[in-house]
PDB file of N, CA and C in Angstrom:
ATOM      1  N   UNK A   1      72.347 -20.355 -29.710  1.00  0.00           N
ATOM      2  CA  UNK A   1      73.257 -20.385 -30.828  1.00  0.00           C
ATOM      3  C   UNK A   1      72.660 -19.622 -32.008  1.00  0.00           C
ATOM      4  N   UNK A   2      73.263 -18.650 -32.580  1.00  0.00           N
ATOM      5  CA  UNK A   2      73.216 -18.472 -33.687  1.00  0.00           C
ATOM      6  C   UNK A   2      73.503 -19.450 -35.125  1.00  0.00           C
ATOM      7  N   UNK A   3      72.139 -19.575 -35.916  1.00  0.00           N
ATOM      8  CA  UNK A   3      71.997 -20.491 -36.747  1.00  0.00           C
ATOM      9  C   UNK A   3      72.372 -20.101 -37.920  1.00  0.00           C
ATOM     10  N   UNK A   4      72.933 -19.320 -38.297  1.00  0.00           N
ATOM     11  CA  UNK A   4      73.798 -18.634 -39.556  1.00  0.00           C
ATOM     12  C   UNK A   4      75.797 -19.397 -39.505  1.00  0.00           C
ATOM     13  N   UNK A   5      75.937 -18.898 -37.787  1.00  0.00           N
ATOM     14  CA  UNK A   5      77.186 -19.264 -38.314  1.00  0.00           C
ATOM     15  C   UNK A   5      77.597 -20.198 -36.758  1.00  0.00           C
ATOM     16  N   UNK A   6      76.753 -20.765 -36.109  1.00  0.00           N
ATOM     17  CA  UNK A   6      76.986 -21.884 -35.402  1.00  0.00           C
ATOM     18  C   UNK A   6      77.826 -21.301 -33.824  1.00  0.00           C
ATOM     19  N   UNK A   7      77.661 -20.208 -33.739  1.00  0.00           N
ATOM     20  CA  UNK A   7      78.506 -19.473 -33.036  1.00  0.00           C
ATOM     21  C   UNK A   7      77.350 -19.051 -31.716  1.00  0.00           C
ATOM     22  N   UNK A   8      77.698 -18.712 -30.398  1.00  0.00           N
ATOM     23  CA  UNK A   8      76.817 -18.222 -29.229  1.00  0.00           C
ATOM     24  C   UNK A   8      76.878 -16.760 -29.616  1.00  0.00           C
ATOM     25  N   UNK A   9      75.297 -16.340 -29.696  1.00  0.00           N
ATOM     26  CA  UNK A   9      75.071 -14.745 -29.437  1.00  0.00           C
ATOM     27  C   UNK A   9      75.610 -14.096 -28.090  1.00  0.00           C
ATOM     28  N   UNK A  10      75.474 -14.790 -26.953  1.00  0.00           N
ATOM     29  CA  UNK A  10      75.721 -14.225 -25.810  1.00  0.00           C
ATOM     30  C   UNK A  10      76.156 -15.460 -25.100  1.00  0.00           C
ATOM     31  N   UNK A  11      76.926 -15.131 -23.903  1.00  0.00           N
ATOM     32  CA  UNK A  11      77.728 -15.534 -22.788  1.00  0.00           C
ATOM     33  C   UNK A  11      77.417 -15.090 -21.414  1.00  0.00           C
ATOM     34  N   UNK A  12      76.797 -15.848 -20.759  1.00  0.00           N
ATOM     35  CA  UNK A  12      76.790 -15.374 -19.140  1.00  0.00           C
ATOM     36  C   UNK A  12      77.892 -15.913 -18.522  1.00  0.00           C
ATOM     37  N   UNK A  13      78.568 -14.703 -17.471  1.00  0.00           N
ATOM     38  CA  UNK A  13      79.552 -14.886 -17.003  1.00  0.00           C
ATOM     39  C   UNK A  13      79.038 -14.354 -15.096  1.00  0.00           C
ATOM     40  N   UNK A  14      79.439 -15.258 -14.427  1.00  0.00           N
ATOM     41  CA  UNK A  14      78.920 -15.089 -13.311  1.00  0.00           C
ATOM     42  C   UNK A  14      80.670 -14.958 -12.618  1.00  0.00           C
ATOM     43  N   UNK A  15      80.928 -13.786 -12.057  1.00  0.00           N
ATOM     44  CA  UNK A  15      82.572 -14.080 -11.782  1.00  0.00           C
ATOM     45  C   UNK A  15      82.447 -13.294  -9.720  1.00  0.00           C
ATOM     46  N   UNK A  16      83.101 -13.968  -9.341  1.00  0.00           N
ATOM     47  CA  UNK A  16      83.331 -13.471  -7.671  1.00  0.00           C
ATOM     48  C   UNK A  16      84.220 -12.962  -7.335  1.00  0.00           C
ATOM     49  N   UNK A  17      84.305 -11.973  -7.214  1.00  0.00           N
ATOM     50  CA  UNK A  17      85.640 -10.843  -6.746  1.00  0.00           C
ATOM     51  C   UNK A  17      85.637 -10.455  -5.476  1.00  0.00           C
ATOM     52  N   UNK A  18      87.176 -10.498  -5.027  1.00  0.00           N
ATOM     53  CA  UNK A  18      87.000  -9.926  -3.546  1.00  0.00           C
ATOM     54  C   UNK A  18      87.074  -8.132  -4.215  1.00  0.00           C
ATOM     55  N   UNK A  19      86.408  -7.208  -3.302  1.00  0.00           N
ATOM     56  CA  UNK A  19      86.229  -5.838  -2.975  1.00  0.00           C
ATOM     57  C   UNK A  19      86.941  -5.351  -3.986  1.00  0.00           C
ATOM     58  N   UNK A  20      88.595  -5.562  -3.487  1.00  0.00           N
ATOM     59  CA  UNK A  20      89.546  -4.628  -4.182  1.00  0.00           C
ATOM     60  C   UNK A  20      89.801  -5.085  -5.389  1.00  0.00           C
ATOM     61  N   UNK A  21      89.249  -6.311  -6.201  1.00  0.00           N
ATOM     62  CA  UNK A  21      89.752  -6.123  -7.349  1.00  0.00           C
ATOM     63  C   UNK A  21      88.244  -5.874  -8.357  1.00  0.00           C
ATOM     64  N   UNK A  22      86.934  -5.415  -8.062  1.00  0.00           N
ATOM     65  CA  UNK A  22      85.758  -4.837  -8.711  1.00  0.00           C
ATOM     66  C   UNK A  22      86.286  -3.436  -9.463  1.00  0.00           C
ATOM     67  N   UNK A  23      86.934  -2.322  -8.920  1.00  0.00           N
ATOM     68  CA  UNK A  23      87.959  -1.250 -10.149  1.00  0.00           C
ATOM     69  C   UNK A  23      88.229  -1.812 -11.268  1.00  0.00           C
ATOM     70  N   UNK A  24      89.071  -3.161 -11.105  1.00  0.00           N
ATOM     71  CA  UNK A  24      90.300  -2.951 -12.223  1.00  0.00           C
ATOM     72  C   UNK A  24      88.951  -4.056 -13.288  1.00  0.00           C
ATOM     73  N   UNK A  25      88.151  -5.076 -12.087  1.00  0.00           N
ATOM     74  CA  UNK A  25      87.107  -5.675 -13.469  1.00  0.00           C
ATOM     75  C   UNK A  25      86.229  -4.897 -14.125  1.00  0.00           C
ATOM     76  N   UNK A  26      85.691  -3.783 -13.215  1.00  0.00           N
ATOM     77  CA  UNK A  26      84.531  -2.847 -14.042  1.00  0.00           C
ATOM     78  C   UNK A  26      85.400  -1.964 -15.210  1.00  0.00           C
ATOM     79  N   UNK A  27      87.066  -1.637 -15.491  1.00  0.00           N
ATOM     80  CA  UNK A  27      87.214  -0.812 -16.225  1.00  0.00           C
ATOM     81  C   UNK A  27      87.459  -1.916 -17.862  1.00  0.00           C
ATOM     82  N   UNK A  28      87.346  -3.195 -17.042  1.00  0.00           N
ATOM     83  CA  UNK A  28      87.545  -4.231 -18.716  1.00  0.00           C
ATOM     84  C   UNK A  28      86.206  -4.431 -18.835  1.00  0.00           C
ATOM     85  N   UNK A  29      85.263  -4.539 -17.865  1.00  0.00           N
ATOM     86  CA  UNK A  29      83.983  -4.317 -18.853  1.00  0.00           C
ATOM     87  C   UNK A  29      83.400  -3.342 -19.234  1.00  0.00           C
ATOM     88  N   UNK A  30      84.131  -1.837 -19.131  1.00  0.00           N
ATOM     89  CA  UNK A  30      83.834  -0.788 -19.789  1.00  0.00           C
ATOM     90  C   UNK A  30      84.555  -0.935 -21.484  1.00  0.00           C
ATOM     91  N   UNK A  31      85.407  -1.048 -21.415  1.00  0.00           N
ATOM     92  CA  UNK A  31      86.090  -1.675 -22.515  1.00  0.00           C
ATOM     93  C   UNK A  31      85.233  -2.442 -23.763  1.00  0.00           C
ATOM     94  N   UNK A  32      84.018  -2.827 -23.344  1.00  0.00           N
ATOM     95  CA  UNK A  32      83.016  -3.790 -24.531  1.00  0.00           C
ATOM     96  C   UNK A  32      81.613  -2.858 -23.450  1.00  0.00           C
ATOM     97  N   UNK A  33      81.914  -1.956 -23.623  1.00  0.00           N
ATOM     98  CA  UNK A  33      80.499  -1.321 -23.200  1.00  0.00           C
ATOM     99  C   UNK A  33      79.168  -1.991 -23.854  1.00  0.00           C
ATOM    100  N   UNK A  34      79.296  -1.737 -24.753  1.00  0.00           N
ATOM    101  CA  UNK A  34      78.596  -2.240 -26.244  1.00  0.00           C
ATOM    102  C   UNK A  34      77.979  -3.109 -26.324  1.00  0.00           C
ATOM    103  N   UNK A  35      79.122  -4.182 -25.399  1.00  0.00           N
ATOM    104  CA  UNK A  35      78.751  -5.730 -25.672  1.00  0.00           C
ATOM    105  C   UNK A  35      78.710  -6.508 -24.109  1.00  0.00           C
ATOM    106  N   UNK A  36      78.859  -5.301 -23.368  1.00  0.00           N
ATOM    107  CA  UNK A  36      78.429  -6.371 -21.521  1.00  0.00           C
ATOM    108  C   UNK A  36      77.416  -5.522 -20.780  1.00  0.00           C
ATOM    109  N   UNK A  37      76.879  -6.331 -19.933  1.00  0.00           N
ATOM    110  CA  UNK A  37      75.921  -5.633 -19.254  1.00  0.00           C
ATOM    111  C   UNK A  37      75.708  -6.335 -17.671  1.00  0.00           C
ATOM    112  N   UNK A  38      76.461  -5.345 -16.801  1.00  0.00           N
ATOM    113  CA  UNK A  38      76.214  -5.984 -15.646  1.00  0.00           C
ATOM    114  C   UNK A  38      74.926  -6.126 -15.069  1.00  0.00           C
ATOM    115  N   UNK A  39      74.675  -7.573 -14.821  1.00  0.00           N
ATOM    116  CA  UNK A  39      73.428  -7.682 -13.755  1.00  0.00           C
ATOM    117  C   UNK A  39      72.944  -7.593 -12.774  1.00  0.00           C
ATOM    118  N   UNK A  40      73.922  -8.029 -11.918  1.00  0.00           N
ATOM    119  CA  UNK A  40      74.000  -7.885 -10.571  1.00  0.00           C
ATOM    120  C   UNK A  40      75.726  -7.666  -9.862  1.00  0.00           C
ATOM    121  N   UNK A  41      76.054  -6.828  -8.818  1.00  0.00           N
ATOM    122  CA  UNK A  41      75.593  -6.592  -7.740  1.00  0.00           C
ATOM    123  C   UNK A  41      74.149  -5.022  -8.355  1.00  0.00           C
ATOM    124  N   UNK A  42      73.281  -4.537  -7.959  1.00  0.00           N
ATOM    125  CA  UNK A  42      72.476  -3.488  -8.601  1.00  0.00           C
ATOM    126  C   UNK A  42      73.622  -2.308  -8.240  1.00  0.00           C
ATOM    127  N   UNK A  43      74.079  -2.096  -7.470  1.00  0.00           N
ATOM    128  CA  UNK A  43      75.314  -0.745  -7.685  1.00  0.00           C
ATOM    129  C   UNK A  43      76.120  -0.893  -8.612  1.00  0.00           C
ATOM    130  N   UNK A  44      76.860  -1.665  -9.214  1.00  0.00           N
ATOM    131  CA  UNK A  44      77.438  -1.972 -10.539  1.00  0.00           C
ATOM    132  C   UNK A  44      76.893  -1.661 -11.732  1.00  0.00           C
ATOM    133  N   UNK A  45      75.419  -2.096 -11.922  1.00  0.00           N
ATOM    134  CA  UNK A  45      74.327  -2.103 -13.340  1.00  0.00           C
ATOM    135  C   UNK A  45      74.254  -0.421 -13.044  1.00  0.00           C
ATOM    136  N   UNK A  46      74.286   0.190 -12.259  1.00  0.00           N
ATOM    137  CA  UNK A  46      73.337   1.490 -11.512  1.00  0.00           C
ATOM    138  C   UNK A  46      75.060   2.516 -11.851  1.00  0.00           C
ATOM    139  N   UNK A  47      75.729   2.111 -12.044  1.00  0.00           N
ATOM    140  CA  UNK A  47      77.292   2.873 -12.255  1.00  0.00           C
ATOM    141  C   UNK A  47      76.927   2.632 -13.749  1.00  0.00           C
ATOM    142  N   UNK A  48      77.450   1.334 -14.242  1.00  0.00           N
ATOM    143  CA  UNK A  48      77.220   0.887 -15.753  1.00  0.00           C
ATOM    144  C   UNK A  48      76.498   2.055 -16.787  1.00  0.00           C
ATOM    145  N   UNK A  49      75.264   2.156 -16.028  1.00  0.00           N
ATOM    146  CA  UNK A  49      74.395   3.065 -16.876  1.00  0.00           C
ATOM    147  C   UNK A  49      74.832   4.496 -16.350  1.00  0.00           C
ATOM    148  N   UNK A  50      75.310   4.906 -15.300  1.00  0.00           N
ATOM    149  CA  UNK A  50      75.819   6.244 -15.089  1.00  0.00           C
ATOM    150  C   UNK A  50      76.438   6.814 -16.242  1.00  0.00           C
ATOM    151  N   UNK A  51      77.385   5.773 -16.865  1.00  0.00           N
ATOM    152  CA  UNK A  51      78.200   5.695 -17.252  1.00  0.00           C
ATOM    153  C   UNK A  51      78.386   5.747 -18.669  1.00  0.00           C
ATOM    154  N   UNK A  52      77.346   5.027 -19.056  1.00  0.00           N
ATOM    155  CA  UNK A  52      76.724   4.934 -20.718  1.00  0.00           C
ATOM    156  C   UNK A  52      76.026   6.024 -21.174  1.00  0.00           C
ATOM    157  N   UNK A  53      75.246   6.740 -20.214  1.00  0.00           N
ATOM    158  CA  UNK A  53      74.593   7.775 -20.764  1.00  0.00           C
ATOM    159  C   UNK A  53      75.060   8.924 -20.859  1.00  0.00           C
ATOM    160  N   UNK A  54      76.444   9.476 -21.090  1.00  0.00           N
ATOM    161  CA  UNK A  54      76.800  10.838 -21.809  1.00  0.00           C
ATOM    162  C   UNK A  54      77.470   9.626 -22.811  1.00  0.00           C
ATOM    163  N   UNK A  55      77.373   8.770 -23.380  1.00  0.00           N
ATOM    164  CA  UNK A  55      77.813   7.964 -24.451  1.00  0.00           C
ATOM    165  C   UNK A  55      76.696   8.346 -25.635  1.00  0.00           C
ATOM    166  N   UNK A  56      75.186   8.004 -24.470  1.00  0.00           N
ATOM    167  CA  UNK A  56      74.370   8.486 -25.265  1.00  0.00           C
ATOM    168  C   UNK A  56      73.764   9.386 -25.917  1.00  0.00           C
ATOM    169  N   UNK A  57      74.072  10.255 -24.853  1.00  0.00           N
ATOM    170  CA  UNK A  57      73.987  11.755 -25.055  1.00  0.00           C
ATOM    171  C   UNK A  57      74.739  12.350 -25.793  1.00  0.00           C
ATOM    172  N   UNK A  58      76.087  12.066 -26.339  1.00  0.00           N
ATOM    173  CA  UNK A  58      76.952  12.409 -26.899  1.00  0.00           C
ATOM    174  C   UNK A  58      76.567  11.855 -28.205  1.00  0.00           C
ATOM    175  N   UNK A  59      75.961  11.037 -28.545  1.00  0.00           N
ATOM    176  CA  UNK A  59      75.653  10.441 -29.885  1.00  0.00           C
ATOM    177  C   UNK A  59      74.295  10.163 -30.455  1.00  0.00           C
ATOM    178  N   UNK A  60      73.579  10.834 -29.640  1.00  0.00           N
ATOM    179  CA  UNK A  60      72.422  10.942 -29.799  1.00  0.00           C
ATOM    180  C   UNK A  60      71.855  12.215 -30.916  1.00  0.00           C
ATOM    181  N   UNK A  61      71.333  11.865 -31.709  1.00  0.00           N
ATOM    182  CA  UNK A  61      70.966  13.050 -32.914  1.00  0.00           C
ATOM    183  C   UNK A  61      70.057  13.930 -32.090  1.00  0.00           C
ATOM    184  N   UNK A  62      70.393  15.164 -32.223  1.00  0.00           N
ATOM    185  CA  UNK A  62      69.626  16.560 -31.634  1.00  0.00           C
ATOM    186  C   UNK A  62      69.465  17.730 -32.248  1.00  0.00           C
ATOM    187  N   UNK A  63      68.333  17.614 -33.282  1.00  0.00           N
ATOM    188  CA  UNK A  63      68.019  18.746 -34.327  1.00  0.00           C
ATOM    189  C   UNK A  63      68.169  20.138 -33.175  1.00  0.00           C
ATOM    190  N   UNK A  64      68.636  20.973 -34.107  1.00  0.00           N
ATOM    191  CA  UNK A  64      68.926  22.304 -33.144  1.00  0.00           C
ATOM    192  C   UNK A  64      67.967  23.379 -34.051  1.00  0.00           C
TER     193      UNK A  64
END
Protein backbone atom coordinates (compact mmCIF):
# COMPACT_ATOMS: atom_id res chain seq x y z
CA UNK A 1 0.00 0.00 0.00
CA UNK A 2 0.90 3.25 -0.66
CA UNK A 3 1.06 5.38 2.57
CA UNK A 4 0.29 8.84 1.15
CA UNK A 5 -3.01 7.98 -0.18
CA UNK A 6 -4.01 4.43 1.16
CA UNK A 7 -4.27 3.12 -2.30
CA UNK A 8 -2.19 -0.36 -3.87
CA UNK A 9 0.95 0.60 -5.98
CA UNK A 10 0.61 -2.58 -7.88
CA UNK A 11 -1.76 -5.52 -8.63
CA UNK A 12 -0.85 -9.06 -9.56
CA UNK A 13 -3.08 -10.54 -11.85
CA UNK A 14 -2.60 -14.18 -12.62
CA UNK A 15 -5.40 -14.79 -15.54
CA UNK A 16 -5.79 -18.39 -17.72
CA UNK A 17 -6.65 -18.15 -21.23
CA UNK A 18 -7.44 -20.71 -23.63
CA UNK A 19 -4.89 -20.17 -26.93
CA UNK A 20 -7.30 -18.19 -28.97
CA UNK A 21 -8.17 -15.60 -26.77
CA UNK A 22 -4.03 -14.52 -25.69
CA UNK A 23 -4.37 -11.79 -29.18
CA UNK A 24 -7.23 -9.99 -28.08
CA UNK A 25 -5.63 -10.08 -24.01
CA UNK A 26 -2.05 -9.08 -25.10
CA UNK A 27 -3.52 -6.03 -27.25
CA UNK A 28 -5.38 -4.63 -23.70
CA UNK A 29 -2.24 -5.05 -22.05
CA UNK A 30 -0.51 -3.15 -24.65
CA UNK A 31 -2.93 -0.51 -23.98
CA UNK A 32 -1.15 0.33 -20.22
CA UNK A 33 2.21 -0.57 -21.65
CA UNK A 34 3.48 1.76 -19.07
CA UNK A 35 1.77 0.22 -16.38
CA UNK A 36 1.77 -3.94 -17.06
CA UNK A 37 4.35 -6.23 -17.35
CA UNK A 38 3.93 -9.70 -18.36
CA UNK A 39 5.65 -12.39 -16.35
CA UNK A 40 5.06 -15.38 -17.47
CA UNK A 41 4.23 -17.44 -20.16
CA UNK A 42 8.41 -16.18 -21.16
CA UNK A 43 7.13 -15.83 -24.99
CA UNK A 44 4.68 -13.18 -23.93
CA UNK A 45 7.38 -11.02 -21.57
CA UNK A 46 9.90 -11.85 -24.77
CA UNK A 47 7.00 -10.16 -27.39
CA UNK A 48 6.15 -7.44 -24.54
CA UNK A 49 9.66 -6.16 -24.79
CA UNK A 50 9.83 -6.71 -28.66
CA UNK A 51 7.46 -4.48 -28.52
CA UNK A 52 8.42 -1.64 -26.11
CA UNK A 53 11.61 -1.08 -27.57
CA UNK A 54 11.03 1.13 -30.76
CA UNK A 55 8.82 2.93 -27.91
CA UNK A 56 12.12 3.35 -26.60
CA UNK A 57 13.94 4.05 -29.26
CA UNK A 58 11.59 6.42 -30.48
CA UNK A 59 11.85 8.47 -27.29
CA UNK A 60 14.96 8.07 -26.35
CA UNK A 61 17.21 11.41 -26.48
CA UNK A 62 20.00 11.04 -29.28
CA UNK A 63 22.41 13.98 -29.55
CA UNK A 64 23.22 14.04 -33.32
Amino acid sequence: MNKTHSKPTYIDYIVKLSERSLEEFCRWVYRFMGNAQFMSPQHLAEQHQKFARPLIDRYSFKAT
